[in-house]
C-alpha atoms as a PDB file:
ATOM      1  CA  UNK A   1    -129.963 121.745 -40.503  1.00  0.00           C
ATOM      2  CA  UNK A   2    -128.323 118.239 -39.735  1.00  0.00           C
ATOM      3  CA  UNK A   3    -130.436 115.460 -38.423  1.00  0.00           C
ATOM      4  CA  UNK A   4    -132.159 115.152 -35.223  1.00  0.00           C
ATOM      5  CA  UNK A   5    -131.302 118.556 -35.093  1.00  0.00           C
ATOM      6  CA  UNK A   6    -127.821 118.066 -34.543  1.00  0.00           C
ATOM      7  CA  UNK A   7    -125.707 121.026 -35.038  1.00  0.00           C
ATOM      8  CA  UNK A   8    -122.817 120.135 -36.722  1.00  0.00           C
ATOM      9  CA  UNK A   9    -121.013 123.847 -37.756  1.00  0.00           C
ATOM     10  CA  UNK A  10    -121.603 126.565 -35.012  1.00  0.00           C
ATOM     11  CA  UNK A  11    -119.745 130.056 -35.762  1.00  0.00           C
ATOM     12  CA  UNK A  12    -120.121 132.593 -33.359  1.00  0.00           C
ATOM     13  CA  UNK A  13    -119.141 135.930 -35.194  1.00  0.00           C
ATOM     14  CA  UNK A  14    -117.893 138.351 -32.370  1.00  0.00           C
ATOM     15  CA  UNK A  15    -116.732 137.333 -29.150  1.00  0.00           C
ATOM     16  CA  UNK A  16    -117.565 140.056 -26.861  1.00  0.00           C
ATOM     17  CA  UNK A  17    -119.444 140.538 -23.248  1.00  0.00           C
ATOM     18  CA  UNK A  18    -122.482 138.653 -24.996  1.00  0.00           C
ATOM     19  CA  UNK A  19    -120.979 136.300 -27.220  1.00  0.00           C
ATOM     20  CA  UNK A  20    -118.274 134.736 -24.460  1.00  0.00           C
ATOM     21  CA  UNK A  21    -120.629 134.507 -22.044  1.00  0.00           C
ATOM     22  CA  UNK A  22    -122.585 132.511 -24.969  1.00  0.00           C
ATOM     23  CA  UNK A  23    -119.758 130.601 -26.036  1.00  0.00           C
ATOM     24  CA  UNK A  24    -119.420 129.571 -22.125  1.00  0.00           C
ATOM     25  CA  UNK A  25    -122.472 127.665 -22.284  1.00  0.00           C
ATOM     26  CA  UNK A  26    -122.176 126.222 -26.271  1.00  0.00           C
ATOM     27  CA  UNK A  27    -118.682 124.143 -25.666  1.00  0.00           C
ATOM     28  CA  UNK A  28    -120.085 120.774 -26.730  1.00  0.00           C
ATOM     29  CA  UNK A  29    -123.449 121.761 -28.384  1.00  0.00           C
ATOM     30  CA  UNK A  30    -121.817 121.469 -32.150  1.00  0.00           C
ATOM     31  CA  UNK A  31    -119.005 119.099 -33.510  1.00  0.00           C
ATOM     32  CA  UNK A  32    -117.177 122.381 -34.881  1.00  0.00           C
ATOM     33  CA  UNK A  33    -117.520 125.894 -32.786  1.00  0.00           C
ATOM     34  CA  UNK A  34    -115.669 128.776 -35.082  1.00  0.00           C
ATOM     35  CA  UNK A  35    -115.059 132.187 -33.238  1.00  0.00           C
ATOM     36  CA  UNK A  36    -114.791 134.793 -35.564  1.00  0.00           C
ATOM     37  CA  UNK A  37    -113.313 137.818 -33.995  1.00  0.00           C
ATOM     38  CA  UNK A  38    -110.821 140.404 -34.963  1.00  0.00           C
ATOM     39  CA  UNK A  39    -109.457 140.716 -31.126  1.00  0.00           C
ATOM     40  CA  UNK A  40    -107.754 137.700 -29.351  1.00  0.00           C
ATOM     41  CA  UNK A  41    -110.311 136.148 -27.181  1.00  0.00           C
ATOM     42  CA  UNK A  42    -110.063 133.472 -24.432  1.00  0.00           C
ATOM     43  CA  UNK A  43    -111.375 130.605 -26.200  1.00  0.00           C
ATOM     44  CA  UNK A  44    -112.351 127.518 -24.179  1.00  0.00           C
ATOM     45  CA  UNK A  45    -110.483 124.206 -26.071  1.00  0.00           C
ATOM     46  CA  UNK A  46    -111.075 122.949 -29.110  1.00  0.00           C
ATOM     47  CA  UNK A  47    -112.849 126.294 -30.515  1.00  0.00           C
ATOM     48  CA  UNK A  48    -111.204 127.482 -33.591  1.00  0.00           C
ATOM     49  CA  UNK A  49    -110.559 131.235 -34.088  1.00  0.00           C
ATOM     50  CA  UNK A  50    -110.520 133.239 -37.522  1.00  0.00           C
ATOM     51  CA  UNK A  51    -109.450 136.710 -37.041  1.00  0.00           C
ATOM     52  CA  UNK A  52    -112.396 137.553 -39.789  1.00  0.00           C
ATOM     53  CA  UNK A  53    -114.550 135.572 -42.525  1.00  0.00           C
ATOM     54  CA  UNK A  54    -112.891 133.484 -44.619  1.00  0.00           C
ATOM     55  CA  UNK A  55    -113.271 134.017 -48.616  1.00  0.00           C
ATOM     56  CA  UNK A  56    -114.929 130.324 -49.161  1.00  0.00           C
ATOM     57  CA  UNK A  57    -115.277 127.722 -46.474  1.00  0.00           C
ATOM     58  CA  UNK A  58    -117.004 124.153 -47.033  1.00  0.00           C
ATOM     59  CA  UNK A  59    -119.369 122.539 -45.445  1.00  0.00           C
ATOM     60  CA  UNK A  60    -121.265 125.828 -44.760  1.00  0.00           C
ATOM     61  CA  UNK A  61    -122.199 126.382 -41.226  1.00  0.00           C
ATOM     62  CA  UNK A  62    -125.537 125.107 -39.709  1.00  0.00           C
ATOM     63  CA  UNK A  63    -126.041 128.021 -37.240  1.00  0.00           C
ATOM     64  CA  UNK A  64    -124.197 131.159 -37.499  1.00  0.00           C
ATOM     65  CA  UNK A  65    -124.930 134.055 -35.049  1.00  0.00           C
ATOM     66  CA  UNK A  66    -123.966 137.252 -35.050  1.00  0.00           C
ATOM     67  CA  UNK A  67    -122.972 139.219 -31.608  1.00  0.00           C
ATOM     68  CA  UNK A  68    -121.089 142.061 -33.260  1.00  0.00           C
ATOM     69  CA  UNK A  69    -121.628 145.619 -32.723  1.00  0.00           C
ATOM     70  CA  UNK A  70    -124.651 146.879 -34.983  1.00  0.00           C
ATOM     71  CA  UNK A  71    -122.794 149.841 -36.036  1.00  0.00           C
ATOM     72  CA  UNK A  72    -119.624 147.627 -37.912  1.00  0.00           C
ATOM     73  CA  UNK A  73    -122.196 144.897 -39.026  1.00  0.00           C
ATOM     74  CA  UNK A  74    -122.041 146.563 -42.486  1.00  0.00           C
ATOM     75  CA  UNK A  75    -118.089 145.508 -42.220  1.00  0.00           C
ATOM     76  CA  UNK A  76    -118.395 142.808 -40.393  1.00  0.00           C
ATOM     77  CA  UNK A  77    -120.298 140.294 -42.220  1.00  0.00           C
ATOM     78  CA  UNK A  78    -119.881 141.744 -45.806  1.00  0.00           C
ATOM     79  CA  UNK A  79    -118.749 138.339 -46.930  1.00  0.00           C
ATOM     80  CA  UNK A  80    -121.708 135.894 -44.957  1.00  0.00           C
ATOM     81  CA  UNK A  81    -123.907 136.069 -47.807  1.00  0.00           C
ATOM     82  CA  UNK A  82    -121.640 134.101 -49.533  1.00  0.00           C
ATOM     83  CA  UNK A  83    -120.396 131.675 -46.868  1.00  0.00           C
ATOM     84  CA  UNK A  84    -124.086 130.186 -46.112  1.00  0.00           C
ATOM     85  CA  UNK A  85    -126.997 128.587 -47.652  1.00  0.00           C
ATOM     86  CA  UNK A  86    -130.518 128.201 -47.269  1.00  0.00           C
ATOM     87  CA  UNK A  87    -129.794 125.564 -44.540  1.00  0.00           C
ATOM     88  CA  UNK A  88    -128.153 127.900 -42.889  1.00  0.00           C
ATOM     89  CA  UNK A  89    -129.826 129.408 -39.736  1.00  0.00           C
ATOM     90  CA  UNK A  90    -128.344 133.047 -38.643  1.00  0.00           C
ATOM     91  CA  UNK A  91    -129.235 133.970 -35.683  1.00  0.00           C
ATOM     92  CA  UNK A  92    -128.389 137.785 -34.427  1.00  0.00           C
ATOM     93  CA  UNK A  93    -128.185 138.643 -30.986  1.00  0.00           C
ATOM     94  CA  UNK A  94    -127.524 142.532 -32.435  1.00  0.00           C
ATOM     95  CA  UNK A  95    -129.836 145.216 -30.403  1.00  0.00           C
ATOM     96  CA  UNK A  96    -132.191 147.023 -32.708  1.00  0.00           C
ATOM     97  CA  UNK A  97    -131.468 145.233 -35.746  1.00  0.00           C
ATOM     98  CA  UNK A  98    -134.719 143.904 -37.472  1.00  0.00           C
ATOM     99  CA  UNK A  99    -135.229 141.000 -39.437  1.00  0.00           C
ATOM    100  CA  UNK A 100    -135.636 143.054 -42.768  1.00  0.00           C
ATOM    101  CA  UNK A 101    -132.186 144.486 -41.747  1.00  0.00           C
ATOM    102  CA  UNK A 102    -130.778 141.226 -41.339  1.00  0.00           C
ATOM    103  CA  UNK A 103    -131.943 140.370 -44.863  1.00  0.00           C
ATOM    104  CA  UNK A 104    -128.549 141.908 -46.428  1.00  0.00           C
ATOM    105  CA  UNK A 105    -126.193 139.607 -44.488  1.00  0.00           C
ATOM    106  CA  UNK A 106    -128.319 136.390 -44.463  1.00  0.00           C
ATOM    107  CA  UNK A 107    -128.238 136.118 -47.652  1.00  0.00           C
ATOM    108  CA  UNK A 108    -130.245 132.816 -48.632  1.00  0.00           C
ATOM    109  CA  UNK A 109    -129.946 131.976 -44.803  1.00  0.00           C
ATOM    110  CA  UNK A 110    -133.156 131.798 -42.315  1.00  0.00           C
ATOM    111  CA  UNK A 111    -132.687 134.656 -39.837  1.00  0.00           C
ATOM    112  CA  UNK A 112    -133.809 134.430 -36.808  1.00  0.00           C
ATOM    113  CA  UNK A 113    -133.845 137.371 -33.832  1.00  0.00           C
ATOM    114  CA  UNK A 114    -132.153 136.917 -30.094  1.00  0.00           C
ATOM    115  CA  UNK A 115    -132.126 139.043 -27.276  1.00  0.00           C
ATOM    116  CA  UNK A 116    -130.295 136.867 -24.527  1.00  0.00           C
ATOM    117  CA  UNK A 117    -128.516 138.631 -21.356  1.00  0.00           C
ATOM    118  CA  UNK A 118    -125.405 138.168 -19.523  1.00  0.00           C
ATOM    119  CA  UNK A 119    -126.678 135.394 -16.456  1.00  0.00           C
ATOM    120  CA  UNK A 120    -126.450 132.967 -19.319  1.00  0.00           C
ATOM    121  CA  UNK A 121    -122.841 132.911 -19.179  1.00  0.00           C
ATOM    122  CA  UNK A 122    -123.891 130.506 -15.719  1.00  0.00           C
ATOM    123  CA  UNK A 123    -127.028 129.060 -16.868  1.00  0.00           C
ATOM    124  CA  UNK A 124    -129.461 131.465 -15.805  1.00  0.00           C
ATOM    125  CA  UNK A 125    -130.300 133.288 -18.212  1.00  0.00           C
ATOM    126  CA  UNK A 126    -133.440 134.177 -20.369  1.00  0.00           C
ATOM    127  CA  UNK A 127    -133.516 134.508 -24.221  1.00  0.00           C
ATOM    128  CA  UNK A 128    -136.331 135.916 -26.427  1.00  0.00           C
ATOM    129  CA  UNK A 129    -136.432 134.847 -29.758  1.00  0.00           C
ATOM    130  CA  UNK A 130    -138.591 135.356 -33.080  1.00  0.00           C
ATOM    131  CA  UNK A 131    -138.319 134.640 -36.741  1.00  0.00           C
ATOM    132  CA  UNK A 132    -140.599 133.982 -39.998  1.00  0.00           C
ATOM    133  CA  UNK A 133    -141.351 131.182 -41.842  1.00  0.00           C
ATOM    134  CA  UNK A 134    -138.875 129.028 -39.428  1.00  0.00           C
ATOM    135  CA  UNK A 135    -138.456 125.304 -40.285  1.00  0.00           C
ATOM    136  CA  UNK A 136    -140.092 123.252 -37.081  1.00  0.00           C
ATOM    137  CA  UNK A 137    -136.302 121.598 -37.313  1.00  0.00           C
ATOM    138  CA  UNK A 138    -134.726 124.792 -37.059  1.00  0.00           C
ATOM    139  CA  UNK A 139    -136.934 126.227 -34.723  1.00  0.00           C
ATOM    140  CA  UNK A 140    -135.938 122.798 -32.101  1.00  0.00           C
ATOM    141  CA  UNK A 141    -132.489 123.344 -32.890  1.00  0.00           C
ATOM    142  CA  UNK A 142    -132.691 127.070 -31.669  1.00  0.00           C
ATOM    143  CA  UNK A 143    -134.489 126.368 -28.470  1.00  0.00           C
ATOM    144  CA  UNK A 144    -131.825 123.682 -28.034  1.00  0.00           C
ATOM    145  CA  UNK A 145    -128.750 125.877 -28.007  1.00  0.00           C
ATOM    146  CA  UNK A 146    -130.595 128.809 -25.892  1.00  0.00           C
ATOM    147  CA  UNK A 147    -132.105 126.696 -23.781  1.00  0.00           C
ATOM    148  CA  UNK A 148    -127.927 125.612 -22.474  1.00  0.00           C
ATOM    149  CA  UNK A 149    -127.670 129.545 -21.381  1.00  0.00           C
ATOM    150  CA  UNK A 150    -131.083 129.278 -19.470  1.00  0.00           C
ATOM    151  CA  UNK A 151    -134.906 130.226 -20.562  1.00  0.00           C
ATOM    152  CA  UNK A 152    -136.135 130.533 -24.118  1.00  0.00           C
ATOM    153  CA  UNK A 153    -139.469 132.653 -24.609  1.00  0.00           C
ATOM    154  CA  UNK A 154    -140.992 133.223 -28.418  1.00  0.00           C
ATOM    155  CA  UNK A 155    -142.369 136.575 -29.107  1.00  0.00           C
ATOM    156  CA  UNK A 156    -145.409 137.089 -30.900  1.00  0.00           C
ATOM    157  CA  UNK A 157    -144.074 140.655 -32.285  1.00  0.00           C
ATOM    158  CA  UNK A 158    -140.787 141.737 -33.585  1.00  0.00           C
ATOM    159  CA  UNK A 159    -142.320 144.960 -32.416  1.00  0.00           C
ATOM    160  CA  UNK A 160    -142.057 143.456 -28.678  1.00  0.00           C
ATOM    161  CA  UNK A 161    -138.316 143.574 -28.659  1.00  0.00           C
ATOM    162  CA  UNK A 162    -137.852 147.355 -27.578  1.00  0.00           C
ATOM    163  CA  UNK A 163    -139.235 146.709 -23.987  1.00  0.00           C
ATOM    164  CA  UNK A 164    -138.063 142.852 -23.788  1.00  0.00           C
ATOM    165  CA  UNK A 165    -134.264 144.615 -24.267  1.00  0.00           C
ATOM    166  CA  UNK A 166    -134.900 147.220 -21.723  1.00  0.00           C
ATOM    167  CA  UNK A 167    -136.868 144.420 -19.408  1.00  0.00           C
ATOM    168  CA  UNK A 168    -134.526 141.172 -19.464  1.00  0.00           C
ATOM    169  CA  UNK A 169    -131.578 142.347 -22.041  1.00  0.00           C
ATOM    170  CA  UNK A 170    -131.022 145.830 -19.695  1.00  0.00           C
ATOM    171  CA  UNK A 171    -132.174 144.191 -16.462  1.00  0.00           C
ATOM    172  CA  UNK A 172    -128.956 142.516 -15.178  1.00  0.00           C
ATOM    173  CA  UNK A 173    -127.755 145.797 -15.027  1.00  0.00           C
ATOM    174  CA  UNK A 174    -130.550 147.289 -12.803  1.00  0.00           C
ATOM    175  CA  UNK A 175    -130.361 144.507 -10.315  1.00  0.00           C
ATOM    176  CA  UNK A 176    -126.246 145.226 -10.193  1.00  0.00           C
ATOM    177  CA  UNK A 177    -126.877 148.644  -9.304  1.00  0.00           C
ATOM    178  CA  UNK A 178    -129.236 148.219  -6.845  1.00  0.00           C
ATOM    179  CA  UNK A 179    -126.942 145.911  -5.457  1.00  0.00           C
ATOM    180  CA  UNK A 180    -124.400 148.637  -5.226  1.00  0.00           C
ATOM    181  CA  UNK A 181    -126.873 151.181  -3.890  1.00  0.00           C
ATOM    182  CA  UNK A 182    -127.850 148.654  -1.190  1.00  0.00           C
ATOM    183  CA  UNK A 183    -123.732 148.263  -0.164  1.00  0.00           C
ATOM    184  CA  UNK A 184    -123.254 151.715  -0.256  1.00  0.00           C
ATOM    185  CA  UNK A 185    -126.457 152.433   1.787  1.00  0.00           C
ATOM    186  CA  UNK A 186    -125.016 149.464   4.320  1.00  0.00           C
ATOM    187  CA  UNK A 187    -121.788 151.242   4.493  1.00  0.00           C
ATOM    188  CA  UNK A 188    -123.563 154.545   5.136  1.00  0.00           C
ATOM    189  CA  UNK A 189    -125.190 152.906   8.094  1.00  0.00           C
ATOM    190  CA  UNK A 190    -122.152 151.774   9.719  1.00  0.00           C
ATOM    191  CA  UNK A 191    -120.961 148.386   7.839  1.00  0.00           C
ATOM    192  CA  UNK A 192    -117.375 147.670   6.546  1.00  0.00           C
ATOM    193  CA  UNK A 193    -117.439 148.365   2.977  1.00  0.00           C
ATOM    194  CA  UNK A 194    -116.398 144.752   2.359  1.00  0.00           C
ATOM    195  CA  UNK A 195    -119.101 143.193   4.813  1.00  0.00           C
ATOM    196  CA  UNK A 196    -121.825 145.802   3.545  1.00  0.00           C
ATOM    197  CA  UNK A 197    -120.958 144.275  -0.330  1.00  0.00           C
ATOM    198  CA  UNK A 198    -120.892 140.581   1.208  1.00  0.00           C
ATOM    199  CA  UNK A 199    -124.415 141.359   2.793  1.00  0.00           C
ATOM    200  CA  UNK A 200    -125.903 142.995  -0.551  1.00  0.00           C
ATOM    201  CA  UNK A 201    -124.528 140.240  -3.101  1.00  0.00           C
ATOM    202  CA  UNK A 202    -126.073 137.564  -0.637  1.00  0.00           C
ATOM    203  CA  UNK A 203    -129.448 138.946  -0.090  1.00  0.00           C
ATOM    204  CA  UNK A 204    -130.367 139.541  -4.239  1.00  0.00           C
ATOM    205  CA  UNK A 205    -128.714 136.501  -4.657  1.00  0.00           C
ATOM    206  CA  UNK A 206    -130.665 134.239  -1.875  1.00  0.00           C
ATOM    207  CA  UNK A 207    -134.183 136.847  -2.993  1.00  0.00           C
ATOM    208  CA  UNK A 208    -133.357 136.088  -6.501  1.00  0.00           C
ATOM    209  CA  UNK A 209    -133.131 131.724  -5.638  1.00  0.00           C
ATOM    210  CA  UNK A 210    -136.305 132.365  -3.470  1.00  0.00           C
ATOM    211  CA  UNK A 211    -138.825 133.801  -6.272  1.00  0.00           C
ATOM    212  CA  UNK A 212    -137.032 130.762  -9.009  1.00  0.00           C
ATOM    213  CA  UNK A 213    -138.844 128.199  -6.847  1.00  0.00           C
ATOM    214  CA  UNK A 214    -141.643 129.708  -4.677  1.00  0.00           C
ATOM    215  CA  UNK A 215    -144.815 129.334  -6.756  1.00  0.00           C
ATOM    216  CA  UNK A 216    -146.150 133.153  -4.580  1.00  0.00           C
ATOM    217  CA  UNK A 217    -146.129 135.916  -6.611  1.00  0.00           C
ATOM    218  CA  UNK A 218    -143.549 138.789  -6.027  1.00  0.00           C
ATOM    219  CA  UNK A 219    -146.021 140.728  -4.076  1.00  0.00           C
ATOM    220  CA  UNK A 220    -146.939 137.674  -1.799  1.00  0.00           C
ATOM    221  CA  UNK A 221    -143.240 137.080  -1.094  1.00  0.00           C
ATOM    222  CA  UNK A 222    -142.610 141.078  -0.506  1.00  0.00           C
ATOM    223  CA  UNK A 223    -145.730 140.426   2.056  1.00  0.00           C
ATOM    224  CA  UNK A 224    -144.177 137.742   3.655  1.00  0.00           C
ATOM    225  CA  UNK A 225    -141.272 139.769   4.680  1.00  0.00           C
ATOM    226  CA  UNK A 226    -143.121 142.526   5.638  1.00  0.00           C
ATOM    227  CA  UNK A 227    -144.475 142.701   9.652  1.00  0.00           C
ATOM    228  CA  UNK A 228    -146.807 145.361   9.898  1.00  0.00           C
ATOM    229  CA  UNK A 229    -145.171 148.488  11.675  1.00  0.00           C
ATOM    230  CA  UNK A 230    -141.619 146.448  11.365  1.00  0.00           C
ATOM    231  CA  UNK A 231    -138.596 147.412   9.597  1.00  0.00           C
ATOM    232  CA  UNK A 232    -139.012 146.074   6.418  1.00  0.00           C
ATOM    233  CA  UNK A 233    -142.218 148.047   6.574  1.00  0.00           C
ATOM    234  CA  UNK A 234    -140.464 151.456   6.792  1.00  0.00           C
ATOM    235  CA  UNK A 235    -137.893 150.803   4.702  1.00  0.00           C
ATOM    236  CA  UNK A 236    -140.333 149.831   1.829  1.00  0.00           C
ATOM    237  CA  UNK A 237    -142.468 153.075   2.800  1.00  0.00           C
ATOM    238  CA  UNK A 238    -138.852 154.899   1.924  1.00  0.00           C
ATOM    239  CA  UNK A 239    -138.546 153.029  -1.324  1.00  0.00           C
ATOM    240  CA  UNK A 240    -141.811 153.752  -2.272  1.00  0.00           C
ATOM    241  CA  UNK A 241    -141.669 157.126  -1.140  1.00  0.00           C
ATOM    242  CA  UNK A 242    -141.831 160.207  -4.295  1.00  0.00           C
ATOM    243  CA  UNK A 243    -140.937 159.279  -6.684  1.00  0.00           C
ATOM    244  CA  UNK A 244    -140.439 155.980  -5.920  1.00  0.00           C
ATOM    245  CA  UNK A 245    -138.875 152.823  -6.827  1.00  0.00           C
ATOM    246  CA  UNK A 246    -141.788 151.805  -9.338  1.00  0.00           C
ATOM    247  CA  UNK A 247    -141.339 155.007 -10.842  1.00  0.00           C
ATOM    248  CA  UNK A 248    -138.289 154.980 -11.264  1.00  0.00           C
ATOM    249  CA  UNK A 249    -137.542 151.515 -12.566  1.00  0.00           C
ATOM    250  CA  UNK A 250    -140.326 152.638 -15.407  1.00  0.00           C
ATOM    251  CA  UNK A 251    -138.445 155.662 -15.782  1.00  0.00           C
ATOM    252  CA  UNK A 252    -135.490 153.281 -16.510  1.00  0.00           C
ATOM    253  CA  UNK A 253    -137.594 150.583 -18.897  1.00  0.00           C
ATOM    254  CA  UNK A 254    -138.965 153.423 -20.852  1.00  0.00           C
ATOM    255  CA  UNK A 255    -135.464 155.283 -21.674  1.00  0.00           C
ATOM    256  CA  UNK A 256    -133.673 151.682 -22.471  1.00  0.00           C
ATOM    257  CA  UNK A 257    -136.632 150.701 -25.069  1.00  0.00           C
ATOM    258  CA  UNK A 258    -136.590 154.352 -26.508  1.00  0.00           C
ATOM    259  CA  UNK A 259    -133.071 153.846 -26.942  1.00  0.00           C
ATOM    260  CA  UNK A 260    -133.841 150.405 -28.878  1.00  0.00           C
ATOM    261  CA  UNK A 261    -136.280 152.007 -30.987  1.00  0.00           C
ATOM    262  CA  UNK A 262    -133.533 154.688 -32.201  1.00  0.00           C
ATOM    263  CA  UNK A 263    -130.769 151.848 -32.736  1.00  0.00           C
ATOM    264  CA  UNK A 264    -133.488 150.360 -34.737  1.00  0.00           C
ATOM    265  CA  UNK A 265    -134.145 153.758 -36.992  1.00  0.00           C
ATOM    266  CA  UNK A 266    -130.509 153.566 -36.945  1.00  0.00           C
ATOM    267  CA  UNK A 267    -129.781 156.898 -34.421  1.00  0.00           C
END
């Protein structure tokens, strides 16, 4: 690593959901950003594109991180062992893929494990990381370029990466379908579809800014809401009703982190 942590090389190796919403955030973090994607992706200026890895490239990178698809990883970065150095920090953002998997295309690179999610394409979103035997330079320079896309947590487990996927990585997706489920259930009750979607976006939106800054815990704020005998009050007596929501959402956790455990055994 440069310096002051200065990143000086950045290549982002597939430029997908994850990686542009990444790359959103990164414009400005290195003096060089190289996208390295087969497709033709909407680059913002002054990042350079390579349709794959080049056969030799000098200087080597500084960071390197890997948002391609686990399954064409083998195809994908057959040629990064060669391209980086022990300098070199490669950091994958590829679901189930553990660090002694990594080993084959870091090559003499540190690797380090990501599991960011989509809100970080505006800032606001959280990013677990973990590695071994990371440099205290390298490990600034991480938190550094995560910490542009939102939070940064360190795990103490690799093994704690099945349920932080199906927690933070998976969790964008639960809050978008309740927020459909609470549109159509508007519409249901009489709204205009558009109003009823207007209505849904703002409330998880304005909930969502609430619990950032209120020190209360979730329950307090639920509390707060909630008059006894009120509406809110039957309305969370339906959600909690059999099965329930809590049920359900560990329902959801528990297939998303079995799911990361089988990418992992490579199923």
């Amino acid at each position: 690593m440069q310096n002051e942590n200065k990143i000086r090389t950045l290549w982002l190796i597939g430029c997908g959901n994850m990686g542009s919403a990444l790359l959103a955030r990164w414009v400005g973090v290195a003096e060089t950003i190289v996208v390295v994607d087969p497709g033709s992706p909407q680059l913002p200026e002054g990042v350079e594109h390579l349709p794959a890895l080049p056969a030799g490239v000098l200087p080597r990178p500084d960071v390197v991180v890997l948002a391609v698809k686990p399954q064409v990883a083998p195809t994908a970065l057959a040629g990064l062992p060669a391209l980086v150095g022990p300098e070199t920090v490669v950091v994958s953002i590829m679901a189930g893929t553990m660090l002694a998997d990594l080993a084959a295309f870091a090559g003499e690179a540190v690797p380090v494990r990501a599991m960011p999610n989509t809100p970080a394409a505006v800032g606001k979103g959280v990013t677990a990381l973990y590695a071994n035997g990371l440099s205290d330079a390298a490990r600034v320079s991480v938190e550094n370029l995560f910490e542009r896309t939102g939070s940064v947590v360190w795990l103490e487990s690799e093994n704690q990466f099945d349920a932080v996927t199906a927690v933070s990585g998976s969790g964008p997706a639960y809050v978008f379908r309740f927020i459909e489920a609470l549109a159509a259930a508007g519409e249901a009750a009489g709204l205009p579809s558009e109003l009823a979607e207007k209505l849904a976006r703002a409330t998880v939106v304005g909930a969502s800014a609430l619990a950032e800054v209120d020190p209360r815990s979730p329950r307090d704020l639920r509390a707060a809401v909630t008059s006894p005998g009120g509406t809110t009050q039957a309305g969370l007596e339906a959600l909690d009703a059999d099965p329930g929501l809590p049920a359900l959402v560990r329902a959801a956790v528990r297939a998303a982190a079995g799911r990361s455990k089988e990418l992992a055994e490579g199923r």
